[in-house]
Protein backbone atom coordinates (compact mmCIF):
# COMPACT_ATOMS: atom_id res chain seq x y z
CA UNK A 1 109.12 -7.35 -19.16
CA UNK A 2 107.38 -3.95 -18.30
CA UNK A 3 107.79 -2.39 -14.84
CA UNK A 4 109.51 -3.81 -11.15
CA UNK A 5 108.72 -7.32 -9.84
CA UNK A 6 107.28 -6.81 -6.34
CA UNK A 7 108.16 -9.85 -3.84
CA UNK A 8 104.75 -11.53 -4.75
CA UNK A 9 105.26 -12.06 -8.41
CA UNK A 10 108.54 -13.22 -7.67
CA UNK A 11 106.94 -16.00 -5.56
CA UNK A 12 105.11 -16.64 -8.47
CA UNK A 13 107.93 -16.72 -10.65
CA UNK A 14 109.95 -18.70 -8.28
CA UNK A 15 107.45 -21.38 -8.52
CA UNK A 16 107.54 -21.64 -12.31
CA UNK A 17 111.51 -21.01 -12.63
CA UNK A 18 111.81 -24.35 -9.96
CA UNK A 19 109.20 -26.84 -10.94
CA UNK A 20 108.34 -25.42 -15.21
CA UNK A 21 104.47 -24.59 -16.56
CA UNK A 22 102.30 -24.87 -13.81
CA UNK A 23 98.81 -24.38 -14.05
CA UNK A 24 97.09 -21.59 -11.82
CA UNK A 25 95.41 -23.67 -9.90
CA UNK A 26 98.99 -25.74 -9.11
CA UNK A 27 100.60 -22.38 -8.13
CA UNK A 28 97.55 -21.06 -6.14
CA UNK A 29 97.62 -24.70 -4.25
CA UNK A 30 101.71 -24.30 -3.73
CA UNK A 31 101.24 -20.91 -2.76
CA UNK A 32 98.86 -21.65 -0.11
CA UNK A 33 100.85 -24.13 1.74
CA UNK A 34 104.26 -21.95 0.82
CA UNK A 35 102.74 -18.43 2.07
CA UNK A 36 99.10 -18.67 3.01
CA UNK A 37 97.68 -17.17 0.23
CA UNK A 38 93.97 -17.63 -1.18
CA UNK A 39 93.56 -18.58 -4.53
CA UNK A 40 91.74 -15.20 -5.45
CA UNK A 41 94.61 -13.46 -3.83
CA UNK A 42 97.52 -15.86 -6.29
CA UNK A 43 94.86 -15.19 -9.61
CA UNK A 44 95.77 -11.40 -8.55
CA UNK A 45 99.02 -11.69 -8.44
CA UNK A 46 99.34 -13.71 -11.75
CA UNK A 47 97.22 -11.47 -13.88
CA UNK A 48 99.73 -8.87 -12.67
CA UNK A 49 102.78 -10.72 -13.81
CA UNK A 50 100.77 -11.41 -17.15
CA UNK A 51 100.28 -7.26 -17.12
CA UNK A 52 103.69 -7.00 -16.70
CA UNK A 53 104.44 -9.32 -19.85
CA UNK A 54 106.59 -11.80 -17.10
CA UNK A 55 104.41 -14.76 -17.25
CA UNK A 56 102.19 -15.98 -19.87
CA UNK A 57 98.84 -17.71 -19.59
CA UNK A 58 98.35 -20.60 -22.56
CA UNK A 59 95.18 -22.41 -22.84
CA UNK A 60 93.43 -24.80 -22.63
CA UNK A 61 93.89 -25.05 -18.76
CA UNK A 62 95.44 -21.54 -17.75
CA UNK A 63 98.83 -22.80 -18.10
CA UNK A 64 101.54 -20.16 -16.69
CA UNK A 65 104.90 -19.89 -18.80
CA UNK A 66 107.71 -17.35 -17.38
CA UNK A 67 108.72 -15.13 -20.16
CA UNK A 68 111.86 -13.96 -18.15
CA UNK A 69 114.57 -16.08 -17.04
CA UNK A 70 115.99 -16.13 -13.65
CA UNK A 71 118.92 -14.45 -14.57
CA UNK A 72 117.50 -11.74 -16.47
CA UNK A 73 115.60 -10.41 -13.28
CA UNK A 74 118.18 -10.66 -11.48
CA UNK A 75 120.39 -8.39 -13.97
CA UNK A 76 117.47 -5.83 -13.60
CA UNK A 77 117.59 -6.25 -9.68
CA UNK A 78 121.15 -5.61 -9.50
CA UNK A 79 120.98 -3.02 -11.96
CA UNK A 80 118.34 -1.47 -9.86
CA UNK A 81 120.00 -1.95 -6.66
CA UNK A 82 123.36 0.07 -7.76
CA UNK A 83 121.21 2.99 -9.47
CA UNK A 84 119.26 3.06 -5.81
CA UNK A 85 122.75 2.95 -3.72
CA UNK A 86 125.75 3.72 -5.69
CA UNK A 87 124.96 5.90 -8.76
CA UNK A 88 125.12 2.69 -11.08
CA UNK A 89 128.53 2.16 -9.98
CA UNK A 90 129.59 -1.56 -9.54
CA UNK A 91 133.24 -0.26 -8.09
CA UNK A 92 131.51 1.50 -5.34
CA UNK A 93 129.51 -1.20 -4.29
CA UNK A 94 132.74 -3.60 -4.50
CA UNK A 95 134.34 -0.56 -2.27
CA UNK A 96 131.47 -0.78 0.24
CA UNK A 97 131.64 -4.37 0.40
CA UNK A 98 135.54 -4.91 0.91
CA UNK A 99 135.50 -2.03 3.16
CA UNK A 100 133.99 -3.90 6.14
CA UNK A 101 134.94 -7.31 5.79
CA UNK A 102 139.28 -8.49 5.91
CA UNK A 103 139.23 -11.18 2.93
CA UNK A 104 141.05 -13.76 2.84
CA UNK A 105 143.97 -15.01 0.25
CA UNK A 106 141.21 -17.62 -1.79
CA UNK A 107 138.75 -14.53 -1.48
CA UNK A 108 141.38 -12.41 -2.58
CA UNK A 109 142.47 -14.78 -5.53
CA UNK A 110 138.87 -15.47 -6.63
CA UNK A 111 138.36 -11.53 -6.95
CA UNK A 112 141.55 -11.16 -9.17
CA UNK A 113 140.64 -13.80 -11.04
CA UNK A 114 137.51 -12.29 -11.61
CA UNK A 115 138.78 -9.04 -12.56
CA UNK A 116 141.45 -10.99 -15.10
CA UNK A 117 138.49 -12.75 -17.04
CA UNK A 118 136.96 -8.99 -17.57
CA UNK A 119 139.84 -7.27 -18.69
């Protein structure tokens, strides 16, 4: 994938993540019931996620095909995220986190447990 999502192709993505190979015309029709949008204004968006090398348009039928996964934009999302607010440091966010919340002994157990299975 080249470049950021913006909250539009993520729609888009959504869409194909949830319900597989959709046709363009299927996600503009979902899209405008979802969000409103027109179907020039969807088109847009998917010949940006197609730019972007996210989706991929197969024929006959401009069939859209993710070529990320779920997970992997999320990985780059979080991986943005603590660059953006905590130097790329996962223990600072964790800080930030525990720092304004009292956990619980579950919570508490489910972090060490968590921190066992890294180790």
């Amino acid at each position: 994938m080249n470049g950021k999502l913006f909250d539009s192709e993520r729609r888009v993505l959504d869409l194909l993540w949830d319900k597989g190979d959709c046709t363009a015309k299927d996600l503009a029709a979902q899209l405008a019931l979802q969000v409103g949008w027109s179907k020039t204004t969807t088109y847009t968006v998917i010949k940006k996620c197609i730019d972007k090398r996210a989706v991929e348009r197969r024929d006959p039928g401009f069939v859209c095909h993710p070529l990320v996964t779920r997970t992997q934009v999320l990985d780059q999302e979080t991986q943005d995220f603590l660059d953006r607010n905590y130097s790329g440091s996962a223990d600072l966010l964790v800080a930030s986190l525990l720092g304004r919340k009292r956990l619980s002994q579950g919570e508490i157990a489910r972090l060490k447990q968590m921190i066992a299975e890294l180790e």
